[in-house]
Protein backbone atom coordinates (compact mmCIF):
# COMPACT_ATOMS: atom_id res chain seq x y z
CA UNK A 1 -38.80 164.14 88.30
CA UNK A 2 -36.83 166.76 86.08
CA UNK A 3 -34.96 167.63 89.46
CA UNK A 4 -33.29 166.38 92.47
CA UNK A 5 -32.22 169.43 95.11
CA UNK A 6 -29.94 166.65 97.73
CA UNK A 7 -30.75 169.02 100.16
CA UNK A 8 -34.21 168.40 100.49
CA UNK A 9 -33.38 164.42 100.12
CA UNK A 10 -31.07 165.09 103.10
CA UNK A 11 -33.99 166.38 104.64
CA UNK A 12 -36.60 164.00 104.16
CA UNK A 13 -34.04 161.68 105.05
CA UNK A 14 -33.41 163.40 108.59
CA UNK A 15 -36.55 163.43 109.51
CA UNK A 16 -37.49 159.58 108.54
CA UNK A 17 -34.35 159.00 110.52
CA UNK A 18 -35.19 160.96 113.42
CA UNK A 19 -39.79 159.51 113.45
CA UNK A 20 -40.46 163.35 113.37
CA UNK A 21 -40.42 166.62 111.69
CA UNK A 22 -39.68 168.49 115.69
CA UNK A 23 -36.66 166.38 116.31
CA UNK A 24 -35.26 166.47 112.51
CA UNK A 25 -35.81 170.68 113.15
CA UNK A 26 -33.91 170.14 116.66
CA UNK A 27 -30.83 167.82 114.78
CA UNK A 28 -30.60 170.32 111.62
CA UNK A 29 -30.95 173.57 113.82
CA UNK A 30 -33.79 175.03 111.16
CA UNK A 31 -37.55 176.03 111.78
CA UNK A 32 -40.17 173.36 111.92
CA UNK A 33 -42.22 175.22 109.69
CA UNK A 34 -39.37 175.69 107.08
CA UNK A 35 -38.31 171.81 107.41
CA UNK A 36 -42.04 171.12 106.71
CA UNK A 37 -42.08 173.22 103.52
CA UNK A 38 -38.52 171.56 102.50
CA UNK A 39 -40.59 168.18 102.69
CA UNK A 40 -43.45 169.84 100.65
CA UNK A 41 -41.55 171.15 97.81
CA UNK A 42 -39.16 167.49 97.95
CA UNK A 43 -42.53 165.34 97.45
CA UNK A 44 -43.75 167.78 94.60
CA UNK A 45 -40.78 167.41 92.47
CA UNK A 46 -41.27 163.72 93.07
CA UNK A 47 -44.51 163.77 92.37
CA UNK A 48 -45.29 161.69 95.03
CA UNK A 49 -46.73 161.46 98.85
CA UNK A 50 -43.63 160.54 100.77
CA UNK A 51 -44.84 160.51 104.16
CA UNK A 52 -47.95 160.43 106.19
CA UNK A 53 -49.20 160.96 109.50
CA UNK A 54 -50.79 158.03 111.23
CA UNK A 55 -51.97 157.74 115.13
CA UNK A 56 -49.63 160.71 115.64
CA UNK A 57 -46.66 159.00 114.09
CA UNK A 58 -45.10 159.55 110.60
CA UNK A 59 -45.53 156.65 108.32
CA UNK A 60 -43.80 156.27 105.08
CA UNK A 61 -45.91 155.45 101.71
CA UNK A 62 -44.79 152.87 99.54
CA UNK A 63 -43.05 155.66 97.93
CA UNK A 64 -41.39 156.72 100.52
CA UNK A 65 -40.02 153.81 101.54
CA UNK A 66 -38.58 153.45 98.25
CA UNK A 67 -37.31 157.41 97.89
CA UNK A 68 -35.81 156.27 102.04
CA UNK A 69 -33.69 153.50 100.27
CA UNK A 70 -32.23 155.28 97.61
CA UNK A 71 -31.45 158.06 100.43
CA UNK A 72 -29.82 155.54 103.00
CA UNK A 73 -27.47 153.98 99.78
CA UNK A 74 -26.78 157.61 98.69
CA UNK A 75 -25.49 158.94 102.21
CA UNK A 76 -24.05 155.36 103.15
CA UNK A 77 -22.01 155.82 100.27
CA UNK A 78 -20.99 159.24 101.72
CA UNK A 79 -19.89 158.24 104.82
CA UNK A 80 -17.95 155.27 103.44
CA UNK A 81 -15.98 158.05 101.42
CA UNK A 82 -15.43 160.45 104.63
CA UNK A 83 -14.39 156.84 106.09
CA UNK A 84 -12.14 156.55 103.28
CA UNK A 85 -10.05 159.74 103.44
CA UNK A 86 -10.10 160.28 107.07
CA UNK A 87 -9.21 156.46 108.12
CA UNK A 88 -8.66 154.08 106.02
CA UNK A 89 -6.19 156.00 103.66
CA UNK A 90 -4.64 158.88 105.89
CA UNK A 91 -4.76 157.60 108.87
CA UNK A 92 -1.80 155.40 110.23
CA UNK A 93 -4.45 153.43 112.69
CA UNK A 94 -7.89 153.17 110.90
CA UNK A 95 -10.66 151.86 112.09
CA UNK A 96 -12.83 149.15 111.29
CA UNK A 97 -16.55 147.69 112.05
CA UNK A 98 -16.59 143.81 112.33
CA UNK A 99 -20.20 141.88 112.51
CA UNK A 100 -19.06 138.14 114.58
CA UNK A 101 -21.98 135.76 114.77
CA UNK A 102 -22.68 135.16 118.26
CA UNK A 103 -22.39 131.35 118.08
CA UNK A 104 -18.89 131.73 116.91
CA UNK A 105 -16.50 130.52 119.45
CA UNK A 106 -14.83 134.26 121.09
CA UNK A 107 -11.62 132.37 121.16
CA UNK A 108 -11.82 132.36 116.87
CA UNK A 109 -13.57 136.21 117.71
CA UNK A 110 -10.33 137.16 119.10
CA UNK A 111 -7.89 136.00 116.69
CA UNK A 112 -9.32 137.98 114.02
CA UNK A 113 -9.56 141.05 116.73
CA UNK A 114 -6.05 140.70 117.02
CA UNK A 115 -5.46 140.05 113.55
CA UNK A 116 -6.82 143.30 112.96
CA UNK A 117 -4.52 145.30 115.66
CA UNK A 118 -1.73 143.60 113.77
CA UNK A 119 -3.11 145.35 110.64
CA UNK A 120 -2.74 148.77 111.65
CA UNK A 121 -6.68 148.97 113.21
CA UNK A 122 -6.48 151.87 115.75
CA UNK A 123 -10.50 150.98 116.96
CA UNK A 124 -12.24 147.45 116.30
CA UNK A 125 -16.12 147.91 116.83
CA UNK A 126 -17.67 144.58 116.93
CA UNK A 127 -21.53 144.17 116.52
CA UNK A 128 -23.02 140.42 117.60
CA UNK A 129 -26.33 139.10 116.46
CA UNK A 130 -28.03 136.34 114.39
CA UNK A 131 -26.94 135.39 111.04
CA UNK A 132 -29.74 137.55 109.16
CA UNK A 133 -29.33 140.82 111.64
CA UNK A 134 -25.40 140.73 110.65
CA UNK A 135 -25.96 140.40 106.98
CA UNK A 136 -28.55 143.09 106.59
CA UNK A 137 -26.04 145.00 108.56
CA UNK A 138 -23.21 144.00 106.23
CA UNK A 139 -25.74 144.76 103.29
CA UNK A 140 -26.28 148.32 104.01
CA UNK A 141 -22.37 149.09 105.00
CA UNK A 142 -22.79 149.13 109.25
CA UNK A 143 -20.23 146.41 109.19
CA UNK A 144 -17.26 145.98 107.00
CA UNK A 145 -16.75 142.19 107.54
CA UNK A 146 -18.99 139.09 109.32
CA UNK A 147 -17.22 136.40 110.67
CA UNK A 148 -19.87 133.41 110.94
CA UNK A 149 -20.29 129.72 110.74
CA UNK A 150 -22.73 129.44 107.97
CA UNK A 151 -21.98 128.71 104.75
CA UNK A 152 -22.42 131.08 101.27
CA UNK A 153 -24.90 128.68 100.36
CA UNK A 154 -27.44 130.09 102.94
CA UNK A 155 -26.24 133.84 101.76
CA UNK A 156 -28.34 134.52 98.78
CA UNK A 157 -27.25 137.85 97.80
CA UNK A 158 -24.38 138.21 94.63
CA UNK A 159 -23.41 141.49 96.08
CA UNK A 160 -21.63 139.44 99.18
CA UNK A 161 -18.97 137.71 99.04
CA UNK A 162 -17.86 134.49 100.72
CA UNK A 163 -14.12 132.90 102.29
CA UNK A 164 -13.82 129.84 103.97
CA UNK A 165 -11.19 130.08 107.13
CA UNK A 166 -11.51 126.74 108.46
CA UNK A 167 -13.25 122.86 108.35
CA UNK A 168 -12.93 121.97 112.15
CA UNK A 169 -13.83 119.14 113.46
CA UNK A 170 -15.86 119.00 116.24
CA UNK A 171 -15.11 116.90 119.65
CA UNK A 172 -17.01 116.45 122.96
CA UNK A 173 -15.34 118.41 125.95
CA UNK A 174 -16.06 118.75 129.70
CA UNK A 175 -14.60 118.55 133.02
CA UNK A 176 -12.42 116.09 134.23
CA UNK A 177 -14.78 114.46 136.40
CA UNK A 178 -16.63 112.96 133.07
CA UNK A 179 -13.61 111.82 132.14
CA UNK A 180 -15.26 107.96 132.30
CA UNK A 181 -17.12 109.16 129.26
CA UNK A 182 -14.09 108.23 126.99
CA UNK A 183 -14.52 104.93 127.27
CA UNK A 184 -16.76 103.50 124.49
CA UNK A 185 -17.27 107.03 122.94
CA UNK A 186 -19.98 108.18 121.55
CA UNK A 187 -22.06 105.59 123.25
CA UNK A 188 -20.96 106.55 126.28
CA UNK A 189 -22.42 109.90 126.39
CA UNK A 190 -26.12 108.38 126.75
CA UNK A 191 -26.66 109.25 130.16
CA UNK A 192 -24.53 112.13 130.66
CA UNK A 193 -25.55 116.09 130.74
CA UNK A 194 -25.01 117.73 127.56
CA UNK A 195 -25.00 121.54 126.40
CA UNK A 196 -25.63 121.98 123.12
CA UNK A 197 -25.84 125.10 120.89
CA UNK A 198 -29.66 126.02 119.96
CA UNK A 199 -31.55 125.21 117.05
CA UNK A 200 -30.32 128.82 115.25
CA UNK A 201 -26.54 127.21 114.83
CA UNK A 202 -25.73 125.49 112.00
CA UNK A 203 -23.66 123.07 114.40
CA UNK A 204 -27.06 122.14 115.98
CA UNK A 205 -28.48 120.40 112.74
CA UNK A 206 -24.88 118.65 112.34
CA UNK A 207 -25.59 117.13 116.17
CA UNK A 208 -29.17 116.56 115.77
CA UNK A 209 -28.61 114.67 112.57
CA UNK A 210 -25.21 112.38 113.46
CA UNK A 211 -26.82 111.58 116.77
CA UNK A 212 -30.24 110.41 115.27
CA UNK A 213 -28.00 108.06 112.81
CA UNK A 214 -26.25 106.65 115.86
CA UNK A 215 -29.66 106.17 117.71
CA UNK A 216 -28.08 107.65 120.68
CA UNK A 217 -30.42 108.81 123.65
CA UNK A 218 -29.00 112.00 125.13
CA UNK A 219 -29.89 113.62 128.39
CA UNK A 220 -29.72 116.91 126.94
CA UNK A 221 -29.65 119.95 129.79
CA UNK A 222 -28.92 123.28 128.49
CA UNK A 223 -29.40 124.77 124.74
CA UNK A 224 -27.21 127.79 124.29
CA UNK A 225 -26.36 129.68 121.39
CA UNK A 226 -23.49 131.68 123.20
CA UNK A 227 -20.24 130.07 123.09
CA UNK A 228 -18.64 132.09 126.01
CA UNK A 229 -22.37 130.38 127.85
CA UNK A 230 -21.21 127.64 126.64
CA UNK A 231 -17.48 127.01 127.88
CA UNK A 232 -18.45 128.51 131.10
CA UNK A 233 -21.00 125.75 131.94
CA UNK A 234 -18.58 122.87 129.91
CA UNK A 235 -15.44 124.06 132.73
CA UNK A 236 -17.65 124.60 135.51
CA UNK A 237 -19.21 120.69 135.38
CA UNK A 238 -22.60 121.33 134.48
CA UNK A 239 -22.31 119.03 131.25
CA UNK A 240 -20.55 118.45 128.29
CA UNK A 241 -20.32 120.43 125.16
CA UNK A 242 -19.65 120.45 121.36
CA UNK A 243 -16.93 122.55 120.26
CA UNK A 244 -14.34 122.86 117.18
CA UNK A 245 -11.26 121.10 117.89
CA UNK A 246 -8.67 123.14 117.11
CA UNK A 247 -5.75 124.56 119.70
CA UNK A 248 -6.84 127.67 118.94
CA UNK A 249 -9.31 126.81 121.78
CA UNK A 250 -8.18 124.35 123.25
CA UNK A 251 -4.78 125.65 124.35
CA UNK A 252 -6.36 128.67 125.24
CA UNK A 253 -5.31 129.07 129.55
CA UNK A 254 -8.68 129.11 130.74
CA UNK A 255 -10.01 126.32 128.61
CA UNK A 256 -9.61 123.84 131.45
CA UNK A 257 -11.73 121.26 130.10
CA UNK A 258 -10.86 117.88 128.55
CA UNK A 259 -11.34 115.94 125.21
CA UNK A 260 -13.44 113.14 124.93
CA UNK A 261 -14.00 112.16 122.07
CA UNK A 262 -14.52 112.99 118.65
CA UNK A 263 -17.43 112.84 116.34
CA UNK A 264 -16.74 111.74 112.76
CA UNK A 265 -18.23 113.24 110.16
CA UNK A 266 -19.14 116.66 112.30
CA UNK A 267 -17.65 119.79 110.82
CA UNK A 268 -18.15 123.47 111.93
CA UNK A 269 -17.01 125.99 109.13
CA UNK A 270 -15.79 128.98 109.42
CA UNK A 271 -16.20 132.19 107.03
CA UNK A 272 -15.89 135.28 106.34
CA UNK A 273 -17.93 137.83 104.60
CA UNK A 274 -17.70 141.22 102.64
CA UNK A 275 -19.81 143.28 100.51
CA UNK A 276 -19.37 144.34 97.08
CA UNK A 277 -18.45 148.51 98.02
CA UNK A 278 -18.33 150.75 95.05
CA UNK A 279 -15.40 152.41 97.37
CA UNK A 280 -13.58 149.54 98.89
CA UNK A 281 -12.40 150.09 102.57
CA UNK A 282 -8.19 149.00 102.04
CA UNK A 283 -7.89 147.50 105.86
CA UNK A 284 -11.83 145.26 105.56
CA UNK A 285 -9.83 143.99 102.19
CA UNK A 286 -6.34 143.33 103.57
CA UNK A 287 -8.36 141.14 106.22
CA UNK A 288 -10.60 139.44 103.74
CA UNK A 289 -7.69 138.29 101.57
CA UNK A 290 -4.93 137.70 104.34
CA UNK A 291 -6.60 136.51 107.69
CA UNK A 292 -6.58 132.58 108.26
CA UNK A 293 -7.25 129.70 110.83
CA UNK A 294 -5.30 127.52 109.38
């Protein structure tokens, strides 16, 4: 390719965007017919078929996909400058995007929420999912931090980077009326109905594996991977549950639920995440380097 015209790459990258040439016309306010010959001319200076019709539906070539990459880290980077000089630099209350795994507990969620408020954020967006959904997200800039309980180790990418917050322990809580359950902990919970996080949470493994070494039988009710699931059923009765034991949960008003027990050797770790930007966002790095739990 002896030239690159970025207004046919914003083009083709419209209409990948949009699944079709019509509503790529409709978004850019331009002919079909022109938008067509834009994508024409674009694949002949790349020498290349970009895109192809199948079943009705555009498809992109291998190609493509790989002239679609270049154009999502070229007008990613874009936006992270317009980001730059309209928030994050001029603006007295910018705003940031934060990515909080959903098996986090909300009460650690909210702490860094407010710890952003405190930091001059005028709008937090916050995006939950799995593990792998929030760092693809964090990968390609639709977050600016991921708050998570898995460790670096599972993180295999050197263009993210990796902060510890917190080693908490992890205790058995539930409502008073189990409160018999202290006596002779852990055995004591053989018998009892637990809620424990599903097999996606780190924490899960951690269970799984201290309770097999303790050849404990456990009546096991409930797997959930949401912790706001999770203190809900734990303060309503319905059976015990895991949780870090820290008072930033635990002296939290609507807690309401009491400590049994708890169980050596069973950490939950907290981190935070950032990616390597080539324009760093000021307020995503005052967070990174200040924010704490302990």
């Amino acid at each position: 390719m002896k030239w690159l015209n970025y207004h046919h790459f914003f083009y083709f990258w419209t209409i990948v965007r949009e699944g079709s040439i019509s509503r790529a016309a409709e978004k850019l306010r331009i002919g079909q017919p022109a938008l067509s010959m834009q994508l024409k001319q674009f694949e002949q200076a790349s020498g290349h078929v970009l895109v192809e019709r199948k079943k009705g539906k555009l498809a992109l070539t291998p190609a493509g996909k790989a002239a679609f990459d270049y154009a999502e880290a070229i007008f990613r980077l874009g936006e992270q400058f317009q980001d730059l000089m309209r928030d994050e630099v001029f603006s007295a209350r910018p705003h940031i995007q934060l990515g909080i795994l959903d098996g986090v507990s909300k009460f650690i969620s909210a702490a860094l929420i407010e710890f952003a408020w405190k930091n001059r954020a005028g709008i937090v967006t916050i995006a939950e999912g799995s593990h792998d959904e929030l760092m693809r997200d964090l990968a390609s800039h639709r977050v600016d931090l991921v708050l998570s309980n898995h460790p670096p180790a599972s993180v295999r990418n050197t263009q993210v980077l990796s902060k510890r917050l917190s080693r908490l322990p992890v205790a058995i809580f539930g409502h008073r009326r189990f409160e018999a359950a202290r006596k002779n902990f852990p055995e004591s919970l053989s018998g009892y109905p637990l809620i424990f996080p599903t097999h996606q949470s780190r924490l899960r493994g951690e269970l799984d594996h201290y309770f097999s070494l303790m050849k404990l039988s456990l009546r096991l009710v409930a797997e959930v991977q949401d912790t706001s699931m999770q203190h809900y059923l734990g303060r309503s009765g319905h059976g015990l549950v895991p949780l870090p034991d820290t008072p930033l949960i635990t002296s939290q008003p609507d807690f309401k639920m009491i400590r049994l027990g708890t169980l050596p050797n069973v950490f939950e770790e907290i981190w935070v995440m950032k990616a390597k930007r080539r324009i760093a966002t000021p307020l995503a790095e005052e967070l990174f380097a200040r924010f704490s739990l302990d």
